[in-house]
Protein backbone atom coordinates (compact mmCIF):
# COMPACT_ATOMS: atom_id res chain seq x y z
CA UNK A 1 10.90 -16.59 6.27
CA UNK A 2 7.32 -18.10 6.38
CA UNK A 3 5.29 -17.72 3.29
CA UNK A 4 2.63 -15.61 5.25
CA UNK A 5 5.74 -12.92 6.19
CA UNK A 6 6.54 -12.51 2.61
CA UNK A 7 3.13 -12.09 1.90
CA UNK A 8 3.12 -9.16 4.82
CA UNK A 9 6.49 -7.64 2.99
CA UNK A 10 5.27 -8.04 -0.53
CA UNK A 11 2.07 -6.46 0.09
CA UNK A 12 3.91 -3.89 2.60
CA UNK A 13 6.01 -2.59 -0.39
CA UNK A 14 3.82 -2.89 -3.15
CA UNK A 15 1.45 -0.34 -1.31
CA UNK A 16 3.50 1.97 -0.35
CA UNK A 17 4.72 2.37 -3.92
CA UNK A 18 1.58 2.43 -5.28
CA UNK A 19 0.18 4.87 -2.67
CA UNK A 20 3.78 7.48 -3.14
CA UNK A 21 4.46 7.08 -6.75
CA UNK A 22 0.59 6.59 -8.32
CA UNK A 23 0.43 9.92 -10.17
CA UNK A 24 3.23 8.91 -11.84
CA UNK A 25 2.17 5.98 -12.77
CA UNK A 26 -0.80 6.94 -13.81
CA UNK A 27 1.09 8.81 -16.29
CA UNK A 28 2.94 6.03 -17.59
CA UNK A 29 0.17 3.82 -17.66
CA UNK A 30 -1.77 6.35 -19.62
CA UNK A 31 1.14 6.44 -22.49
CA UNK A 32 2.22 2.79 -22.38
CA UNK A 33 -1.17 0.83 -21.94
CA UNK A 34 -4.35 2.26 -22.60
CA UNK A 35 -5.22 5.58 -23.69
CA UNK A 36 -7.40 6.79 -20.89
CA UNK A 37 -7.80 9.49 -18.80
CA UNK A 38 -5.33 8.97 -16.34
CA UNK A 39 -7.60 9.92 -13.27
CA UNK A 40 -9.02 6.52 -13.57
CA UNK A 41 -5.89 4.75 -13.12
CA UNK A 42 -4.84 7.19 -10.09
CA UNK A 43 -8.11 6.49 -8.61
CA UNK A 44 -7.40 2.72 -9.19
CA UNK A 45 -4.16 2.64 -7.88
CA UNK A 46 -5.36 4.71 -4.41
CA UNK A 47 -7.79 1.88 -3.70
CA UNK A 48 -5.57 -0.92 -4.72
CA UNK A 49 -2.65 0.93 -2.68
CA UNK A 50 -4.82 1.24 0.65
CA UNK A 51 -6.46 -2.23 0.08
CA UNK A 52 -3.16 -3.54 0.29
CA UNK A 53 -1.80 -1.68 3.39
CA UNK A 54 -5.47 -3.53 5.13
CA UNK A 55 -4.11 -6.83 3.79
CA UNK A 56 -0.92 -6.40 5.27
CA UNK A 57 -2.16 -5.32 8.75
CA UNK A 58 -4.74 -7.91 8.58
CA UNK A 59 -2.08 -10.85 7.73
CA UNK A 60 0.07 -9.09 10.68
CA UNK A 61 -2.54 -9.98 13.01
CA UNK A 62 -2.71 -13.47 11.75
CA UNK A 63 0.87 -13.75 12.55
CA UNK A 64 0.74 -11.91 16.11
CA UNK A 65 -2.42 -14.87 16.31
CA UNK A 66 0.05 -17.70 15.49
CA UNK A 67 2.89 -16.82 17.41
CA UNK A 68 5.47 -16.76 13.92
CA UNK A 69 6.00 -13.44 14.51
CA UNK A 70 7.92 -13.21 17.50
CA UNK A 71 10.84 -10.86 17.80
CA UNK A 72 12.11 -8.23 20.22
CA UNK A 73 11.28 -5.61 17.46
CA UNK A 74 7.83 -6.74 16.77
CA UNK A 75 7.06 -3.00 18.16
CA UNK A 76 9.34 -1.51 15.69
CA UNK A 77 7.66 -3.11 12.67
CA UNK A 78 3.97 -2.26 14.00
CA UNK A 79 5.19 0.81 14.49
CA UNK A 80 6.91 1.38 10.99
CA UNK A 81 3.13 -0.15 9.43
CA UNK A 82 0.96 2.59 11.54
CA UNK A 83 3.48 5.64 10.38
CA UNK A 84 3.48 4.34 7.16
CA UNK A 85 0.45 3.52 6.53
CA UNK A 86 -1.39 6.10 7.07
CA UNK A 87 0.43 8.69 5.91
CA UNK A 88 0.87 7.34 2.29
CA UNK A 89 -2.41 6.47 2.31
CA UNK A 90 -3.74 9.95 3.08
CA UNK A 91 -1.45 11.23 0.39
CA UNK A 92 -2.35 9.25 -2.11
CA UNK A 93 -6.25 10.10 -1.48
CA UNK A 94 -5.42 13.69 -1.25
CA UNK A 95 -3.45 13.43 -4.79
CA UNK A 96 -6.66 11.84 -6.08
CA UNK A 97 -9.58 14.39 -4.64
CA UNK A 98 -7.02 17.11 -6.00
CA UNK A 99 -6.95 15.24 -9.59
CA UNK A 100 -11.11 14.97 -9.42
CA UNK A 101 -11.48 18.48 -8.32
């Protein structure tokens, strides 16, 4: 595994639990590290959740680009990233226009 694949992966994953499980951890970040309202940290964690889900399609073009990415289920894993994707990204900015009101 290249180092630009696990970057794909890590960044993959990482928004995707951001993006599903960020009211929650707002919560917990709200007890455990700072005592603020935890609408800030939701609202922090949408933006860092759907930045990441750009990195990760962006560093998926840069290996489509290079040619490291071939595989006979390169269709499957673009397809798994635009399901994915936007879906937990539209939930997690619905979760936060419902927490601002």
């Amino acid at each position: 595994m290249t180092k630009l694949t696990a970057w794909v992966i890590g960044s993959f994953v990482s928004a995707t639990i951001l993006c599903v499980f960020g009211q929650g951890i707002a919560y917990f970040l709200n007890e455990n590290v700072v005592d603020i309202a935890p609408i800030y940290y939701l609202t922090a964690l949408t933006v860092s959740g759907i930045s990441l889900y750009a990195l990760a399609a962006i560093l998926i073009f840069f290996l489509f680009k290079k040619k490291e990415f071939v595989s006979e289920n390169r269709e499957i894993y673009l397809m798994i990233l635009c399901i994915t994707a936007p879906s937990a990204s539209v939930w997690a900015f619905f979760v936060t226009v419902m927490w601002w009101g």
